[in-house]
Protein backbone atom coordinates (compact mmCIF):
# COMPACT_ATOMS: atom_id res chain seq x y z
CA UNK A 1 0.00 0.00 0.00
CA UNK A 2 0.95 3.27 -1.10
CA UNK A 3 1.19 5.77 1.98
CA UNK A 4 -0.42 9.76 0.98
CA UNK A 5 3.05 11.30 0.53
CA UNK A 6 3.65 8.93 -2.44
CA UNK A 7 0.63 9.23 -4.31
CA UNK A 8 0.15 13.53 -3.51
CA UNK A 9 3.89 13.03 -5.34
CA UNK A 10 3.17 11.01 -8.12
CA UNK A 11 0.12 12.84 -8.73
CA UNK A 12 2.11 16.67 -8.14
CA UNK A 13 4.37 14.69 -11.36
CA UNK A 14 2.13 14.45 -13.51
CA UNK A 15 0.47 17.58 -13.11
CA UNK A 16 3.55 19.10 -13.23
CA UNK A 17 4.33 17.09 -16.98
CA UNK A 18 0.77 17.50 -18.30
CA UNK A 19 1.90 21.40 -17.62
CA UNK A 20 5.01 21.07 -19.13
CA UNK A 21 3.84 19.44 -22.66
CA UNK A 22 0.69 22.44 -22.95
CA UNK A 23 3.57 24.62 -22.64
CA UNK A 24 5.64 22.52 -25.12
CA UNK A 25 2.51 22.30 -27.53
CA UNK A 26 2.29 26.16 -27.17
CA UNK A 27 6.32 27.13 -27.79
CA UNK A 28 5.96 25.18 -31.05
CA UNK A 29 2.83 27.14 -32.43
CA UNK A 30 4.17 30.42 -31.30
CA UNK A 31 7.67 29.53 -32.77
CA UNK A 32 5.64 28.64 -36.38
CA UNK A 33 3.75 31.36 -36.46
CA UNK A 34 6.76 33.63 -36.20
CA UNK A 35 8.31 31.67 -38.66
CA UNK A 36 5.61 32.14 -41.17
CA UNK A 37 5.27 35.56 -40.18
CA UNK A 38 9.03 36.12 -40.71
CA UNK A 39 9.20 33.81 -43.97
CA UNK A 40 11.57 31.68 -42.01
CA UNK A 41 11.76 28.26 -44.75
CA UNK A 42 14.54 26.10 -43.12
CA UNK A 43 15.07 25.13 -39.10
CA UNK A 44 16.11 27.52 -36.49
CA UNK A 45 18.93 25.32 -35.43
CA UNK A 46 20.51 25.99 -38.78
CA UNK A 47 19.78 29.72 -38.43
CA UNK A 48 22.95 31.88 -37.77
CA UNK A 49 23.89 33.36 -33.98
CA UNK A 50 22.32 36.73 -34.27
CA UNK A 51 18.85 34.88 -35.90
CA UNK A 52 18.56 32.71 -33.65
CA UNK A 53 18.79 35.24 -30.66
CA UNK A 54 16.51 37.57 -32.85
CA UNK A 55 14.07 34.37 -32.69
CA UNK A 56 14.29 33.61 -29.19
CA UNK A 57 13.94 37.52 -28.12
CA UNK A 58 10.41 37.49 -30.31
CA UNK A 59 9.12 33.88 -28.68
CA UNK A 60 9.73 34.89 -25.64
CA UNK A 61 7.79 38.29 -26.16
CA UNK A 62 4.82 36.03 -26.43
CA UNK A 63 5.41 32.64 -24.54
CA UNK A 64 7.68 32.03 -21.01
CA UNK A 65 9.05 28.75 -20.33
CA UNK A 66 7.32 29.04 -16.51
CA UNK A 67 3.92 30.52 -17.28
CA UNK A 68 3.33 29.48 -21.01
CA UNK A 69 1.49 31.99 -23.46
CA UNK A 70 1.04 35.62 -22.67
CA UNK A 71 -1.63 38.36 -23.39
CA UNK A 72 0.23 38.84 -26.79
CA UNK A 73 0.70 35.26 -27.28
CA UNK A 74 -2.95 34.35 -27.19
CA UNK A 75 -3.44 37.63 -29.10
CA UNK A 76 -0.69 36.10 -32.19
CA UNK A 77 -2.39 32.26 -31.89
CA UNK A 78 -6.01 33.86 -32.26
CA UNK A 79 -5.69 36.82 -34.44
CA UNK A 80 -2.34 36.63 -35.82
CA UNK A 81 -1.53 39.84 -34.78
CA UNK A 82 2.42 41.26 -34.28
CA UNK A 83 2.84 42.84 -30.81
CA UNK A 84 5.67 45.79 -30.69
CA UNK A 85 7.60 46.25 -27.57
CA UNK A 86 10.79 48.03 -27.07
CA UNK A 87 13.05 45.59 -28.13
CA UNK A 88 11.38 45.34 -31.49
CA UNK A 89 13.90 46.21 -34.68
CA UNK A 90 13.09 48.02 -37.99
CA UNK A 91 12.23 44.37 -39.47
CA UNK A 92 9.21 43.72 -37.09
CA UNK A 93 8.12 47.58 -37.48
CA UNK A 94 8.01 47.23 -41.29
CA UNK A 95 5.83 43.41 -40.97
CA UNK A 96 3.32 45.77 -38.29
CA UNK A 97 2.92 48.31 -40.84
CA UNK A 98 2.22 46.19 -43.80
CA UNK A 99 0.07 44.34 -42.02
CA UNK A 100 -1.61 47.31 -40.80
CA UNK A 101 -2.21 48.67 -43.88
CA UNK A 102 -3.09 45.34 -45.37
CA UNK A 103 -5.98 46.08 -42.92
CA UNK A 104 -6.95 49.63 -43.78
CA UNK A 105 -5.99 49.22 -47.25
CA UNK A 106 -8.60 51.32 -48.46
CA UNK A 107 -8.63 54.31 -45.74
CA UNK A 108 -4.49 54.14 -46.81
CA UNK A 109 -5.01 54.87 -50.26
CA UNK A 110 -8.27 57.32 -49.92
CA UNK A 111 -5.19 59.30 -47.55
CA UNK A 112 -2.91 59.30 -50.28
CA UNK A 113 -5.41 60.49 -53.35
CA UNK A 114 -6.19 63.03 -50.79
CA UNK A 115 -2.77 63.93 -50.78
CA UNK A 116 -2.79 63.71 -46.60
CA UNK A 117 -0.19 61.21 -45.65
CA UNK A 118 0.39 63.34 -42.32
CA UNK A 119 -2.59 61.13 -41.09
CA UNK A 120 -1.03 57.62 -42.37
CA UNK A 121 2.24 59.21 -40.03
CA UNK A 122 0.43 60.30 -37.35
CA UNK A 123 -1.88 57.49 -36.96
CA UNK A 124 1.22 54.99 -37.26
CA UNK A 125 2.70 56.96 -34.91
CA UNK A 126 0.34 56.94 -32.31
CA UNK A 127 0.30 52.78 -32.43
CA UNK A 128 4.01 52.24 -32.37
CA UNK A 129 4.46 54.91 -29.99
CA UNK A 130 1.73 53.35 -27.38
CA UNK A 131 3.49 49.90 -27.78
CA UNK A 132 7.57 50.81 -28.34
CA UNK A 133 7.57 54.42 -26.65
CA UNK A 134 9.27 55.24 -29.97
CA UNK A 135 8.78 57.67 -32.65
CA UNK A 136 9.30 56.69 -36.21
CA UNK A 137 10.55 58.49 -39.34
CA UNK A 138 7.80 59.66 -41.27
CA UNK A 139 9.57 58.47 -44.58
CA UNK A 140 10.14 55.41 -42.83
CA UNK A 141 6.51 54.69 -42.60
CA UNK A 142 5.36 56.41 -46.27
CA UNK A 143 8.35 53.81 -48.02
CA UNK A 144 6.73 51.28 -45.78
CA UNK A 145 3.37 51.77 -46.87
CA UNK A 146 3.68 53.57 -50.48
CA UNK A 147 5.46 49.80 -51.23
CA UNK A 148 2.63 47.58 -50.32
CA UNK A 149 0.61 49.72 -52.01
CA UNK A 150 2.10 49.98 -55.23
CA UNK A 151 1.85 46.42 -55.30
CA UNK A 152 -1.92 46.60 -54.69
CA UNK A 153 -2.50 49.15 -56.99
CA UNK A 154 0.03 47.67 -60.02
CA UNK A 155 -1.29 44.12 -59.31
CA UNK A 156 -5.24 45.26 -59.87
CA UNK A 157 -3.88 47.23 -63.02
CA UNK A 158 -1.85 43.94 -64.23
CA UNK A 159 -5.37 42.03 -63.95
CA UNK A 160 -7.44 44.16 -65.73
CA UNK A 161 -5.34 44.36 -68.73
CA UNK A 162 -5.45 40.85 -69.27
């Protein structure tokens, strides 16, 4: 017969695991998001140094190895949104704002036959100050943008020719 110590252990153990593999399970969807986000093809073992710290800095901005998922975590899993902090570099700012304006695609480009891009600036301004504490360039954000949608706009002209 097994005394109370030895089965409140066992059964602490495989809480404890159980606990461990959600958070497992939940590293690996976070990690292939980002990868997909980041049009990452090969492993991240085979990634260079500085990638893989780049990597590791962005899973962990969204998943901890003690507590599992975060607010932003959930928030990437459900909605497969990019959350800014401060440690986030030009790269991740440029993948916000193109998704972003894949978003508001049409507000973007009613701005810009308006000729007022000091709203596209100031409104990505706002968001990536509110997350970052950071200020971007405003050509920064108009080569950002103006790119994604000159592919819109030359893609729908491409289709209508043929």
């Amino acid at each position: 017969m097994r005394t109370y110590s030895q089965v409140y252990n066992q059964s602490k153990k495989e809480v404890l695991d159980a606990r461990q593999a959600v958070f497992e399970k939940q590293k690996i969807a976070v990690t292939n998001v980002l990868k997909e986000e980041y049009m990452i093809r090969g492993k991240i073992s085979e990634m260079s140094k500085k990638d893989k710290e780049m990597m590791m800095k962005r899973l962990l901005e969204y998943w901890n190895p003690k507590t599992g998922l975060n607010a932003a975590g959930v928030k990437l899993l459900n909605e497969n949104v990019i959350t800014l902090s401060k440690d986030s570099n030009k790269e991740d700012l440029k993948l916000f704002i193109n998704k972003q304006t894949k978003k508001n695609l049409d507000q973007i480009i009613e701005c810009f036959r308006l000729g007022r891009q000091d709203i596209i600036v100031e409104s990505f301004n706002d968001e990536v100050k509110q997350m970052t504490g950071r200020t971007l360039k405003a050509d920064f954000i108009l080569d950002t943008v103006w790119g994604l949608v000159g592919r819109f706009i030359k893609g729908s002209v491409d289709t209508k020719k043929k």
